[in-house]
Every structure is written in structure tokens, then in C-alpha cells.
N, C-alpha and C. Protein backbone atom coordinates (compact mmCIF):
# COMPACT_ATOMS: atom_id res chain seq x y z
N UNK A 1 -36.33 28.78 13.79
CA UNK A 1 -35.80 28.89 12.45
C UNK A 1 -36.95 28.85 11.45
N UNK A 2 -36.84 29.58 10.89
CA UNK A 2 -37.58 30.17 9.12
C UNK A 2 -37.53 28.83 8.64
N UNK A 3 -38.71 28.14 7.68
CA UNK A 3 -38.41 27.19 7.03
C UNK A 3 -37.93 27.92 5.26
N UNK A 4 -37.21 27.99 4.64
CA UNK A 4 -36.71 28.78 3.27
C UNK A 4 -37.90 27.86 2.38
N UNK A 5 -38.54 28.65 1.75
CA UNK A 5 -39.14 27.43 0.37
C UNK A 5 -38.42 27.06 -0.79
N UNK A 6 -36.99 27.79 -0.79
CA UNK A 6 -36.19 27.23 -1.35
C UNK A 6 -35.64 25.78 -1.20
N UNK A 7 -35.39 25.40 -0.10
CA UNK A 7 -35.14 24.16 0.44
C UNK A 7 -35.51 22.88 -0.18
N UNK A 8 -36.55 23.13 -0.51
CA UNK A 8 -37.17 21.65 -1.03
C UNK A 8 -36.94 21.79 -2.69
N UNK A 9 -36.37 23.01 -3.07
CA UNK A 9 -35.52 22.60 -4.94
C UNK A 9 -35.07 21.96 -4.77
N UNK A 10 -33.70 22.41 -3.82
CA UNK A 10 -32.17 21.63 -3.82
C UNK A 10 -32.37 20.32 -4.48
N UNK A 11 -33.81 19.98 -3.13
CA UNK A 11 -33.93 18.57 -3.34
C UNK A 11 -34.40 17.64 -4.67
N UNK A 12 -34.53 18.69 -5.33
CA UNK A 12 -35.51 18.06 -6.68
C UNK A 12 -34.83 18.70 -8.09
N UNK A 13 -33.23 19.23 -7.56
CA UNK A 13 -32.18 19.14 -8.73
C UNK A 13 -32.30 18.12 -9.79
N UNK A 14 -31.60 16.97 -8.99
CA UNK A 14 -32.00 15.50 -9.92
C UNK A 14 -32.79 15.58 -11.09
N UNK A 15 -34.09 15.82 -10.66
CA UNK A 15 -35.00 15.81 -11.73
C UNK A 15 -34.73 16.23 -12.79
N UNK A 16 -33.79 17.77 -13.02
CA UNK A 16 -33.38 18.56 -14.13
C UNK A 16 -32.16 17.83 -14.70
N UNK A 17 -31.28 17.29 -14.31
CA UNK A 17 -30.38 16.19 -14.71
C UNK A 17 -30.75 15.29 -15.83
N UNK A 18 -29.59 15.37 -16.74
CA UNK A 18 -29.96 13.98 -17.63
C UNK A 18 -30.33 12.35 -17.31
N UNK A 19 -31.01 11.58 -17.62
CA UNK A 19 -30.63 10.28 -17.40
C UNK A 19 -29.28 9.83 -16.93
N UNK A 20 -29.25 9.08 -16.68
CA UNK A 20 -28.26 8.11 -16.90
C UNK A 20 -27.98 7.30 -18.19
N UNK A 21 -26.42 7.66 -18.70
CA UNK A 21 -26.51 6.98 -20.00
C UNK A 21 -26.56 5.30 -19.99
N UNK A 22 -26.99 4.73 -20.62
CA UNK A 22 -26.81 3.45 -20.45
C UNK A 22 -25.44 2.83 -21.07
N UNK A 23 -24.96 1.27 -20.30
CA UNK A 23 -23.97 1.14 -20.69
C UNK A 23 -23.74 0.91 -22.24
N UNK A 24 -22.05 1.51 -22.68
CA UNK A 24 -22.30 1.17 -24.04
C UNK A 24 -21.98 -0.55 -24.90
N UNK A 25 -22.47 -0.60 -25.61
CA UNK A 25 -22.21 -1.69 -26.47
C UNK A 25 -20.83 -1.75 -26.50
N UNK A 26 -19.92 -3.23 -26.03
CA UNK A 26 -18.49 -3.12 -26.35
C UNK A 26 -18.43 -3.99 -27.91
N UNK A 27 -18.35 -3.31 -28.78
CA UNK A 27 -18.63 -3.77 -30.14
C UNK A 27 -16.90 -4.59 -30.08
N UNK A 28 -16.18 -4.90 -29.46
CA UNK A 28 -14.97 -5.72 -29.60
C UNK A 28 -15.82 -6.81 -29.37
N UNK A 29 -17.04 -6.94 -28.95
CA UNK A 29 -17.53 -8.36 -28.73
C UNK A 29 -17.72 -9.40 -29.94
N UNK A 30 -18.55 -8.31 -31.04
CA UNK A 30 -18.43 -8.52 -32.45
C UNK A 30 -17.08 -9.31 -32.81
N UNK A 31 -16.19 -9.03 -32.36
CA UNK A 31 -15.27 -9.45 -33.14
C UNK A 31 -14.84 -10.73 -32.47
N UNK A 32 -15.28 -11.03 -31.35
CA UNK A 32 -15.08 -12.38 -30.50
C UNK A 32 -15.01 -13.89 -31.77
N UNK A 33 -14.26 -14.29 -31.45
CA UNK A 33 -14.31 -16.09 -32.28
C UNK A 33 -15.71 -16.87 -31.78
N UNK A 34 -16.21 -17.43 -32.90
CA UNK A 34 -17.22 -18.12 -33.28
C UNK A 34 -17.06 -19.16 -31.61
N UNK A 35 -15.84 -19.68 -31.51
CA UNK A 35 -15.57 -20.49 -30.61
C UNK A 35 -16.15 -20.02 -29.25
N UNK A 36 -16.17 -18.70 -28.88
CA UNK A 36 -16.51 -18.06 -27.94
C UNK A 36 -18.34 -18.43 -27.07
N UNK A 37 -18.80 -18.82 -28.40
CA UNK A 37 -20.13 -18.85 -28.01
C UNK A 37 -20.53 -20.23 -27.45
N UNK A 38 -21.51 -19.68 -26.35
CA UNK A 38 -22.09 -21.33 -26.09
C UNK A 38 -22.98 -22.34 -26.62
N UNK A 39 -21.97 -23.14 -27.32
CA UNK A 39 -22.79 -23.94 -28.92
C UNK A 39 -22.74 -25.64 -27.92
N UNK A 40 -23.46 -26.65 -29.07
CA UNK A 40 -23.20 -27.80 -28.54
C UNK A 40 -22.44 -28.29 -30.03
N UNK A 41 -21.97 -29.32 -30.04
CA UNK A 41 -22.00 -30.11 -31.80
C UNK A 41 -22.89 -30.41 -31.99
N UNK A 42 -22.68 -30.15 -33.29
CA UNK A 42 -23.67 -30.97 -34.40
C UNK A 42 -24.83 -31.77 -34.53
N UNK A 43 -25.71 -31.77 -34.83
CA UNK A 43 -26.82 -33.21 -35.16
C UNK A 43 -26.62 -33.50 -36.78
N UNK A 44 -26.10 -34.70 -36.50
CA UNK A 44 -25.44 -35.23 -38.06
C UNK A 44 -26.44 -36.15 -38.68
N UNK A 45 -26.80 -36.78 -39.55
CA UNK A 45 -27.59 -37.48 -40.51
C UNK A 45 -27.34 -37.82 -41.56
N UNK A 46 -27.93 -38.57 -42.45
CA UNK A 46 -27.75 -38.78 -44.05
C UNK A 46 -28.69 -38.73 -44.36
N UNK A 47 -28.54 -38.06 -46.27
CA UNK A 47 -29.52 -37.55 -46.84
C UNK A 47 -31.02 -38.52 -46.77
N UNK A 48 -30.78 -40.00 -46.92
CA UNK A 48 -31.63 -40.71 -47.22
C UNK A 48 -32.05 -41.03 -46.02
N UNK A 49 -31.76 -40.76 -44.78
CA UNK A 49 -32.58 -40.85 -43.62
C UNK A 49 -33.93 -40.08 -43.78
N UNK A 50 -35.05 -40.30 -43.18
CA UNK A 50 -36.26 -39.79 -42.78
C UNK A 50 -36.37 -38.54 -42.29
N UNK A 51 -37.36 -37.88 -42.71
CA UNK A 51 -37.69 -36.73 -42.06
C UNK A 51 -38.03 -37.05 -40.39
N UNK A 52 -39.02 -37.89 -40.47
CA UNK A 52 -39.38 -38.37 -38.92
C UNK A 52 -37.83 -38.47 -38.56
N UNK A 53 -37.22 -39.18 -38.86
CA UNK A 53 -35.53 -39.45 -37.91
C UNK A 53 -35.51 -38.38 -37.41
N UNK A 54 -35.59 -37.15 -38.23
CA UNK A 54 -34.78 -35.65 -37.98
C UNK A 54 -35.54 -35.32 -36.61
N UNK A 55 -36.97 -35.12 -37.06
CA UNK A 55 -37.57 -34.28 -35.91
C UNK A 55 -37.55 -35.06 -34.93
N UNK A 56 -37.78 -36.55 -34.71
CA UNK A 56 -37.41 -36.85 -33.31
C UNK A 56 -35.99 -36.89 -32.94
N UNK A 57 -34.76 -36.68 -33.63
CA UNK A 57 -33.69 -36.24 -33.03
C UNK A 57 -33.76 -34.99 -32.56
N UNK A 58 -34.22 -33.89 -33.56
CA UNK A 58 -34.37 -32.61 -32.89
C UNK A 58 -35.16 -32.24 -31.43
N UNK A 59 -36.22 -33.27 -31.55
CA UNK A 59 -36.96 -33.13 -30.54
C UNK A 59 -36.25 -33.41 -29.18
N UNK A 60 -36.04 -34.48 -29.34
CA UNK A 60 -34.85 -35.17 -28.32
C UNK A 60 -33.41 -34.44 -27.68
N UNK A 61 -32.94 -33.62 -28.37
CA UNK A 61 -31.63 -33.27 -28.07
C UNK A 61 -31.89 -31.52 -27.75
N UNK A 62 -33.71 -31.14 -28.41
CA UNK A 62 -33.73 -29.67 -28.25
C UNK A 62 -33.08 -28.90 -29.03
N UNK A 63 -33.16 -29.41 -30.56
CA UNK A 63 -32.54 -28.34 -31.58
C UNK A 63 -33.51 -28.11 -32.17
N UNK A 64 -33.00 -27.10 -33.32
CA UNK A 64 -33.68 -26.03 -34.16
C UNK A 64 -33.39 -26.85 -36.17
N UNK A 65 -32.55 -27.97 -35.69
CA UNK A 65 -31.45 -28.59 -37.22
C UNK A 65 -31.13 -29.25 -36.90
N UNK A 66 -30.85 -30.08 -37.86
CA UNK A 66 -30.04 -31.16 -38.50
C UNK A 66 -28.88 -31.07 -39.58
N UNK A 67 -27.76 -31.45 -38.85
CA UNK A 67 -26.94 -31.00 -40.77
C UNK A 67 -26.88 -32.39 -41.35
N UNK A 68 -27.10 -32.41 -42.61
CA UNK A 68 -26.64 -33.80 -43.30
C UNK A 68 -25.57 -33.73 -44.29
N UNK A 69 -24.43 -34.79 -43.55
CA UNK A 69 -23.43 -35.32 -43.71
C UNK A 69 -23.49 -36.42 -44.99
N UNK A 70 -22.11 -36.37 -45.62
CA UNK A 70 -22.38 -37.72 -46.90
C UNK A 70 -22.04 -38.88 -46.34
N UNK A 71 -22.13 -39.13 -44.61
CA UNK A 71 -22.24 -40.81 -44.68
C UNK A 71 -22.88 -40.27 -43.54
N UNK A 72 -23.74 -39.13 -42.79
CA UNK A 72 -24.19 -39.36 -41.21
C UNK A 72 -23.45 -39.38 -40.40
N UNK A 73 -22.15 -38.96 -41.16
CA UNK A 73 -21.06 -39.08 -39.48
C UNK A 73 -20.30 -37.65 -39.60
N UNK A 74 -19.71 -36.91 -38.24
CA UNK A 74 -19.06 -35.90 -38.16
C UNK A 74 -17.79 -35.80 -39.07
N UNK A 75 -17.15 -37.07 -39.87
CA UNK A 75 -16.41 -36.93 -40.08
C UNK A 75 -16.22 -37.05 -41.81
N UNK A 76 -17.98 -36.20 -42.28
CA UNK A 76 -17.79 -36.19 -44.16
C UNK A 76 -18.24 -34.71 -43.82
N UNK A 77 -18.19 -34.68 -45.25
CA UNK A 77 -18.74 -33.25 -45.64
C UNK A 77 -20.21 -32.55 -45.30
N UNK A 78 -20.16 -31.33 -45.06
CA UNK A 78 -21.77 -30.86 -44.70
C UNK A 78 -22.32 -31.14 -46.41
N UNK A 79 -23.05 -31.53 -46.62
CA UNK A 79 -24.06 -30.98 -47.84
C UNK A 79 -25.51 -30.79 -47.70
N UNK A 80 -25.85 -30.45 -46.76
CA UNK A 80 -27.29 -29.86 -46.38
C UNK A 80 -27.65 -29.83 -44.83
N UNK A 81 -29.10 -29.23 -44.98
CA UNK A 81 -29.37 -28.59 -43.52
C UNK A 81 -30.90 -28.87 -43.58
N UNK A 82 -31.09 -29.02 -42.48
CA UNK A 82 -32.74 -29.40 -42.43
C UNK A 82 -33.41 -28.47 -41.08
N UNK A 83 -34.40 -27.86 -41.01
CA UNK A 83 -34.03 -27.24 -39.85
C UNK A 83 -35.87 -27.06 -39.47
N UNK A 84 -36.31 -26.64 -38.32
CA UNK A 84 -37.59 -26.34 -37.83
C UNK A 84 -38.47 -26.03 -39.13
N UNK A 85 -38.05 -24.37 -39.80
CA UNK A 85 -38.84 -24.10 -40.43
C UNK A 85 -39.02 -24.73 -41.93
N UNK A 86 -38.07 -25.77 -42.17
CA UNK A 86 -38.06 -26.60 -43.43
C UNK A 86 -39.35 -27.98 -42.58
N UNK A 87 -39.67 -28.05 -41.79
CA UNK A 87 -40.53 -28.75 -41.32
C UNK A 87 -42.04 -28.06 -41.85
N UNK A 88 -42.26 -27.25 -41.35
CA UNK A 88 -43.58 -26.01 -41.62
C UNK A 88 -43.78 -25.33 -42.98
N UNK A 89 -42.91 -25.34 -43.73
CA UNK A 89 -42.89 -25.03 -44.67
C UNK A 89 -43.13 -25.90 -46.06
N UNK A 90 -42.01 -26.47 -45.89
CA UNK A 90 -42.09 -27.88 -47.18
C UNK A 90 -42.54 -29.36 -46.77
N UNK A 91 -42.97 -29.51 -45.99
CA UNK A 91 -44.04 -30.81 -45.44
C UNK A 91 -45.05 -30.33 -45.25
N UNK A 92 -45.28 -29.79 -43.60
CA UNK A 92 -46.74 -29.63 -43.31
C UNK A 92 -47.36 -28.79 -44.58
N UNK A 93 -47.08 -27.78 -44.82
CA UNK A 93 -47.13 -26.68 -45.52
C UNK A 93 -47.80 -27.48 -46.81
N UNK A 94 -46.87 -28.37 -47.57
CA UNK A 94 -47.55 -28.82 -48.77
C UNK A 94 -47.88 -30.59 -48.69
N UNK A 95 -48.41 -30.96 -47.32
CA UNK A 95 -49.13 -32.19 -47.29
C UNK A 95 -48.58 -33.09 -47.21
N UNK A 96 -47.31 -33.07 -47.36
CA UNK A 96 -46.27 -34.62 -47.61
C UNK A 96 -45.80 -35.53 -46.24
N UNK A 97 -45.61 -36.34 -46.41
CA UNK A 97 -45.80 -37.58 -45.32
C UNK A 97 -44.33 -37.75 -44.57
N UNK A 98 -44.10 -37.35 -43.16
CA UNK A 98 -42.89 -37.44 -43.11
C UNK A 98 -42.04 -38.55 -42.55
N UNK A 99 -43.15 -39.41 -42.52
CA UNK A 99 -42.61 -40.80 -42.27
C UNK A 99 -41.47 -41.51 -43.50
N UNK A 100 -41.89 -41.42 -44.28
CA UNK A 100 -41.70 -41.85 -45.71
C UNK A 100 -40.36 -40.83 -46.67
N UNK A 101 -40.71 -39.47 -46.09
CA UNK A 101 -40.03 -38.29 -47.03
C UNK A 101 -38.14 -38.67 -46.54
N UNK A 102 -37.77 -38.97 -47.75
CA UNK A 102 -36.22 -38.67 -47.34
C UNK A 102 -35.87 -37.02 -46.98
N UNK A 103 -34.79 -36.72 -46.06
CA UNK A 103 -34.23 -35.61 -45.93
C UNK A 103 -33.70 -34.78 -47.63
N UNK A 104 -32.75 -35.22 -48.27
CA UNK A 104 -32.23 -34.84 -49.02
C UNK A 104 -33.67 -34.33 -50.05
N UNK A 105 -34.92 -34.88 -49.99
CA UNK A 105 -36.10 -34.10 -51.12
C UNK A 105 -36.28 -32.75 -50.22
N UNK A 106 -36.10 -32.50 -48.92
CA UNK A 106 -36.70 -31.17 -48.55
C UNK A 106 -35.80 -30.60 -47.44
N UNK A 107 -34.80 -31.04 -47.93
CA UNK A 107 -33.28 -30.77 -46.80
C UNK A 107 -33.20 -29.11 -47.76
N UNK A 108 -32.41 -28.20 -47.44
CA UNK A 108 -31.38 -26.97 -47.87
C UNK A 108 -29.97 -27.75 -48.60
N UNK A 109 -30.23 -27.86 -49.48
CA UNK A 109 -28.48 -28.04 -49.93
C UNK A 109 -27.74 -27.26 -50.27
N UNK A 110 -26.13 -27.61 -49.69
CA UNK A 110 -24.90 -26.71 -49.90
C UNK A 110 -25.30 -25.61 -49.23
N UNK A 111 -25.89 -25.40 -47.92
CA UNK A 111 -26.18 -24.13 -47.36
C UNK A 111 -24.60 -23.59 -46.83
N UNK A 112 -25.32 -22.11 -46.72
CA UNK A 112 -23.81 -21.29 -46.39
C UNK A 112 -23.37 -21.80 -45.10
N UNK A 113 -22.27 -21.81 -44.90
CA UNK A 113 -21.33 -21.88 -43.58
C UNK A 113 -20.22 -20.82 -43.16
N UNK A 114 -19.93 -21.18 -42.03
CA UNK A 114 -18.85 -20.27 -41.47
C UNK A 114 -17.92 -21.16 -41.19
N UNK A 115 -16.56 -20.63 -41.17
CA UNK A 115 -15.16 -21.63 -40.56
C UNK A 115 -14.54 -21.33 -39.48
N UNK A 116 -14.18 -22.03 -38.58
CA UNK A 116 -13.89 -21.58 -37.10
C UNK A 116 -13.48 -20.15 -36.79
N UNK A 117 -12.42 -19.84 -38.30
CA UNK A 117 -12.04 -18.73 -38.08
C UNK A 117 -12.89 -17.49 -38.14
N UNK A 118 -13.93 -17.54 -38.22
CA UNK A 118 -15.10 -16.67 -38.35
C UNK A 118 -15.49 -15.79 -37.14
N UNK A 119 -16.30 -14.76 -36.95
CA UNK A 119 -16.19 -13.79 -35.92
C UNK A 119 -18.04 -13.94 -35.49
N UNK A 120 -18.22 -13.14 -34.51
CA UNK A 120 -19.62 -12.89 -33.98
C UNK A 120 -20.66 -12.12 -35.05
N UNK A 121 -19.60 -11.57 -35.25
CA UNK A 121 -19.45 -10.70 -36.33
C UNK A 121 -20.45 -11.41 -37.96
N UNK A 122 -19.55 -12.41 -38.46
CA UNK A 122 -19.62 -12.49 -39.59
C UNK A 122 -21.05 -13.41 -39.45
N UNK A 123 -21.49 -14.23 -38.09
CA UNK A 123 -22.64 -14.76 -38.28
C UNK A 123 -23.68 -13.93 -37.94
N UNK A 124 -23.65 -13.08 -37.25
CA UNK A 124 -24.76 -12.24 -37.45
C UNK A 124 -24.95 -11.12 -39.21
N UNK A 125 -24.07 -10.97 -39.92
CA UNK A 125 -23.94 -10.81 -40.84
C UNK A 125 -24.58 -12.00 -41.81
N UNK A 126 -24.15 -12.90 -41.66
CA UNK A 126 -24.71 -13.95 -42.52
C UNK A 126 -26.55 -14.37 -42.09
N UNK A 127 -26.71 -14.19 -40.44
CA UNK A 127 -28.04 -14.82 -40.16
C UNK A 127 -28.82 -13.40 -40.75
N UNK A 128 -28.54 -12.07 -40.53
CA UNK A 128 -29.13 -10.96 -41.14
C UNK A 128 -29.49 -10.93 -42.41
N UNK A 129 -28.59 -11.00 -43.49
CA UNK A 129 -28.69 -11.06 -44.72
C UNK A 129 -29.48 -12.23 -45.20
N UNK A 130 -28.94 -13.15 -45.06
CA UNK A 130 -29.72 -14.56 -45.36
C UNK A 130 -31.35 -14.62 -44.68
N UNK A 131 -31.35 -14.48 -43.73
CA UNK A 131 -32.76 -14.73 -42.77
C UNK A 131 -32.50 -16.18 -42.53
N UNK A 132 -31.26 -16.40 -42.11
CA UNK A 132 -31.04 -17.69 -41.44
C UNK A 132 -31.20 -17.72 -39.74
N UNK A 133 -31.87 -18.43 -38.90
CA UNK A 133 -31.61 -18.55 -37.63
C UNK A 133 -30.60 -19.46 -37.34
N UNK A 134 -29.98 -20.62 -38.43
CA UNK A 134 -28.91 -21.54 -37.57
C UNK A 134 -28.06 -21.12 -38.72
N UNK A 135 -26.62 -21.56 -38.47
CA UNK A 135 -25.36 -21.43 -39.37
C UNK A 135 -24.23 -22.54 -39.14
N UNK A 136 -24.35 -23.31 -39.95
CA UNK A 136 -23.41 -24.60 -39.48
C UNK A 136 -21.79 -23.74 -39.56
N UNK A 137 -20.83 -24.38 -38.67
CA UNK A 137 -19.95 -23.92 -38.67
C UNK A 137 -18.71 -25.36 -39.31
N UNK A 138 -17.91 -25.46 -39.84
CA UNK A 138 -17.08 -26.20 -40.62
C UNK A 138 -15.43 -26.15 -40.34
N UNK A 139 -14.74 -26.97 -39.96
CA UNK A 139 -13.12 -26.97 -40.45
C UNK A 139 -12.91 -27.14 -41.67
N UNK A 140 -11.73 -26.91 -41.74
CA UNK A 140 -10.71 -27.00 -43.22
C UNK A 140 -11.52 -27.73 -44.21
N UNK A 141 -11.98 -29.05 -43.79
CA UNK A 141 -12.34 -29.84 -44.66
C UNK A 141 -13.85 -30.01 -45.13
N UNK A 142 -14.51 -28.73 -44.53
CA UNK A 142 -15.98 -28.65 -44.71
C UNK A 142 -17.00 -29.60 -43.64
N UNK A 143 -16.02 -30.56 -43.11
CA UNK A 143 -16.87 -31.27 -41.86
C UNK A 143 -17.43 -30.42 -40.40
N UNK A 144 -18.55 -30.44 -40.35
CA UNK A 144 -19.31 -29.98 -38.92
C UNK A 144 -19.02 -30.13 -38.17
N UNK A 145 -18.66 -28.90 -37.34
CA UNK A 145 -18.16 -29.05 -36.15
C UNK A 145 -19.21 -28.19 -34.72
N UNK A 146 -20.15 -27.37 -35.29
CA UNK A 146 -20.92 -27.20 -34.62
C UNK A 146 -22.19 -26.11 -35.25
N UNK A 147 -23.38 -25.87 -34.62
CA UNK A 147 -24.06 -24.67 -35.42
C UNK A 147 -24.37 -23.93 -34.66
N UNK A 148 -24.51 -22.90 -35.00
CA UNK A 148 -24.60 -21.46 -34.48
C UNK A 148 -26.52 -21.20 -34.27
N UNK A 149 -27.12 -20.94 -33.79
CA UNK A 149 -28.31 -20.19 -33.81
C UNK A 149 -28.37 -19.17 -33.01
N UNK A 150 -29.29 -18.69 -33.83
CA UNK A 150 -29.82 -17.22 -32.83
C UNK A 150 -29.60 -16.92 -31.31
N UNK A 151 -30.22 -17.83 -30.96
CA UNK A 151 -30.09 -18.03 -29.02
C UNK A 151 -28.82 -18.32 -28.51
N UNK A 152 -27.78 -19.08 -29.32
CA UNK A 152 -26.53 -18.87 -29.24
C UNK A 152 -26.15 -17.61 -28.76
N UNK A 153 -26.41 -16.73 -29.63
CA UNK A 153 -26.12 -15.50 -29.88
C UNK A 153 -26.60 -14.38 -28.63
N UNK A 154 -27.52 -14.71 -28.87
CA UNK A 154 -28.43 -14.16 -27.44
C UNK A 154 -27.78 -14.17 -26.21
N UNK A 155 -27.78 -15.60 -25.83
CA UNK A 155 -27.19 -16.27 -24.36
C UNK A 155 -25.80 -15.63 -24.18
N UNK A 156 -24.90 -15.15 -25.26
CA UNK A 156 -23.76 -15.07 -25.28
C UNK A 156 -24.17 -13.45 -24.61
N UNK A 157 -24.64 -12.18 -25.44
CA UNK A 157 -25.01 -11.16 -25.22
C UNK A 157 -25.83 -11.11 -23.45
N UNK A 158 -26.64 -11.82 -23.23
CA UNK A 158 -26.83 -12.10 -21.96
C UNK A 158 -26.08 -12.15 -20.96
N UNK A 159 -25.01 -12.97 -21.42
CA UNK A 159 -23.81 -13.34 -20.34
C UNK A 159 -22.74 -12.05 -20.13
N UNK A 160 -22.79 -11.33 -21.39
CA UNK A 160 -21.75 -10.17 -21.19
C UNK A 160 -22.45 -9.01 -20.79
N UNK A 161 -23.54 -9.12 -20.51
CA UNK A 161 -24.07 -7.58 -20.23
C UNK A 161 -25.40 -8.00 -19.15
N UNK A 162 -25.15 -9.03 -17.95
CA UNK A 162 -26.32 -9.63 -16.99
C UNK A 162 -26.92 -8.49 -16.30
N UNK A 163 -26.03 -7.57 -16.13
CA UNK A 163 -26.82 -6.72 -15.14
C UNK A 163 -27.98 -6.10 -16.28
N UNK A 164 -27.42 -5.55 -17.27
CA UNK A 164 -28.27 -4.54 -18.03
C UNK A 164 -29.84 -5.36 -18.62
N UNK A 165 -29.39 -6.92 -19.08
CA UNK A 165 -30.52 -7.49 -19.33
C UNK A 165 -31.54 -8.23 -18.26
N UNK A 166 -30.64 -8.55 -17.33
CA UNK A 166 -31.20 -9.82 -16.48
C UNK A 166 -32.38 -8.97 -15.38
N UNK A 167 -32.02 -7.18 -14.86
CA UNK A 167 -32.55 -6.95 -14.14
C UNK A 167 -33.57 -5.95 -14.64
N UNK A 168 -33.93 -6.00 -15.81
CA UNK A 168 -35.44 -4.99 -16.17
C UNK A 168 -36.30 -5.67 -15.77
N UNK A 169 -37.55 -4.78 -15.66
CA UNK A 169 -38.75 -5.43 -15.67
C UNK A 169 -39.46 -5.31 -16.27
N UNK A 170 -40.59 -6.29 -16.60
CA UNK A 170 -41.52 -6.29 -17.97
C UNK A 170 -41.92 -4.87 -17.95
N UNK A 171 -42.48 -4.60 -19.00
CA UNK A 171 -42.69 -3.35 -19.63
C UNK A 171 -44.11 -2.94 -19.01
N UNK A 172 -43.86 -2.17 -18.34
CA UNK A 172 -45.38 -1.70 -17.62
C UNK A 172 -47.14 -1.89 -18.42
N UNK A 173 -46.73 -1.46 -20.08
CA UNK A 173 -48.33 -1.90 -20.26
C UNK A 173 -48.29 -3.12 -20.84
N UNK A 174 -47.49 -4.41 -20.52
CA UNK A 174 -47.53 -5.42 -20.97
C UNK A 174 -47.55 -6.68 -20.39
N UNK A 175 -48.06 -7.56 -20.16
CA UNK A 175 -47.96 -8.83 -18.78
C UNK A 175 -47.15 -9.62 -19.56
N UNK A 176 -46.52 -10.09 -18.62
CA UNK A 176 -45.33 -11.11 -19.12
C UNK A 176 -45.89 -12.02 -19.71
N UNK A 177 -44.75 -12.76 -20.99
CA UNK A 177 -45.62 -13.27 -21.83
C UNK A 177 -45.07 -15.09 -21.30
N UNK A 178 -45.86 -16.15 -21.78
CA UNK A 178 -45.34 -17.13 -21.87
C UNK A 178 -43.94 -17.54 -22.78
N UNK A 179 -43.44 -18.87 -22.60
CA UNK A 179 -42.68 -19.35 -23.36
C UNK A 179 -42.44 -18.92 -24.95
N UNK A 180 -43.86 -19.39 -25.49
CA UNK A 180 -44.00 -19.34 -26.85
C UNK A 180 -45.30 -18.03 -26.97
N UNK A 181 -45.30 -16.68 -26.26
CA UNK A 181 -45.78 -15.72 -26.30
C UNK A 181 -44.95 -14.47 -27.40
N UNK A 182 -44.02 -15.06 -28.43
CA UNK A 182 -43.41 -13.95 -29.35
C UNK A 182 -43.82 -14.67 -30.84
């Protein structure tokens, strides 16, 4: 038998083929309840507590914030937020001592919130616009019930789409980066 030199196209059809589309975004995810995401509660405080309090709570529990409450307990009103980059910014940033510094001189007050009834949706809307990474979330009565951050957000997107994220591989002209490599 003749070998055809046709033979070996067939095989290399594929090539002329489109990609493969990737899967699409199910944007009903957007509309998922705030509740949906994997949050913890709150880190609660009062205004006149210490900055030091904050960051070794944050440090301790692995947050990004603090919300401060008008007595330190889950069960008053939010009236401010203290968070990583209020550390770097308005202390280190301008010299001040954070042993000593009450929260409420370099806390966020009356920052925006969301209410349970709120969507995936409306906090990425709010962390976009604002350039917020956390978003306290509130019942009826304005009391904290949990906060939202970025990685929230992330982990959630992670979880609904594992195959598409979990199995790439680093980007060919780039070596994987460390922890704190972004």
C-alpha cells in the first residue's frame, strides 16, 4: 500500500479549528445573597479603645478590620471602621504612636454598609466605586453582623468555577510568585 501524503492533514484538522470557548460567566451569581459568601462575624471594638487593641486583634483572628461599635459589642450600632490600610496610612504614614492613639481619631466614620438583603452584586459595586476592600454588612438596626472583603469574594468565585481556576498553570514567562509577591 501507497502511503497518501494526504493522510497526515486529516490529522492536523484540529489545528484549523477554533479554540475552545471558555466557560461562561453565570452572572446569576451576581445576584447571589450577601449570605452566600464565606464570611466570619465581625471584629467589634469601641471608639476609645487603642489602635494597638485593633491590630493585635486583627493580627490574631487574621483580618483586614475592625468595626467600631457604640459600646464594643455586636449588639450597638456600626459607627466606624478601622481597617489595614488606615494603619499605613494615618499612623505609620504620619508618625503617630499607636499605643496611645484612640481608634475613633483615625477610625473611618459612618462608613458605607450593606444590609443582608444586599446582592454579590451590590458589594462589588460598592468595593469598585468606593475603592473599598472590606464592607461591613448590618441588620435592620445598623448592628454588625459580618464584613465582606475582597477574598470573600474571590474564595466564593473560586468555589463556583474550581475547575477553570484551580487547574491553570503559572504563566509561562513568569515564576510563581510568593505569598505577598502582588
Amino acid at each position: 500500500m501507497v502511503d497518501d501524503p494526504n493522510d497526515d492533514l486529516d490529522h492536523d484538522e484540529s489545528y484549523f479549528d477554533p479554540p475552545p470557548r471558555p466557560a461562561r460567566f453565570d452572572a446569576g451569581l451576581l445576584r447571589e445573597s450577601l449570605r452566600g459568601l464565606p464570611v466570619r462575624s465581625a471584629l467589634v471594638l469601641r471608639a476609645s479603645d487603642s489602635v494597638t487593641d485593633a491590630v493585635r486583634l486583627m493580627q490574631r483572628e487574621h483580618r483586614g478590620c475592625v468595626l467600631i461599635t457604640e459600646d464594643g459589642s455586636h449588639a450597638s450600632r456600626v459607627i466606624g471602621i478601622f481597617t489595614e490600610r488606615d494603619v499605613l496610612l494615618r499612623i505609620v504614614d504620619r508618625g503617630k504612636n499607636p499605643a496611645t492613639l484612640p481608634l475613633d481619631s483615625v477610625m473611618t466614620a459612618d462608613p458605607e454598609v450593606l444590609n443582608l438583603s444586599g446582592t454579590i452584586a451590590h458589594a462589588l459595586n460598592k468595593m469598585s466605586v468606593g475603592g473599598f476592600r472590606h464592607i461591613p454588612v448590618v441588620d435592620e438596626h445598623h448592628q454588625p453582623v459580618f464584613v465582606i472583603s475582597v477574598s470573600d469574594i474571590v474564595e466564593f468565585l473560586v468555589e463556583a468555577f474550581p475547575r477553570e481556576v484551580l487547574t491553570l498553570s503559572s504563566a509561562p514567562t513568569q515564576a510563581p510568585r510568593g505569598r505577598y509577591g502582588a
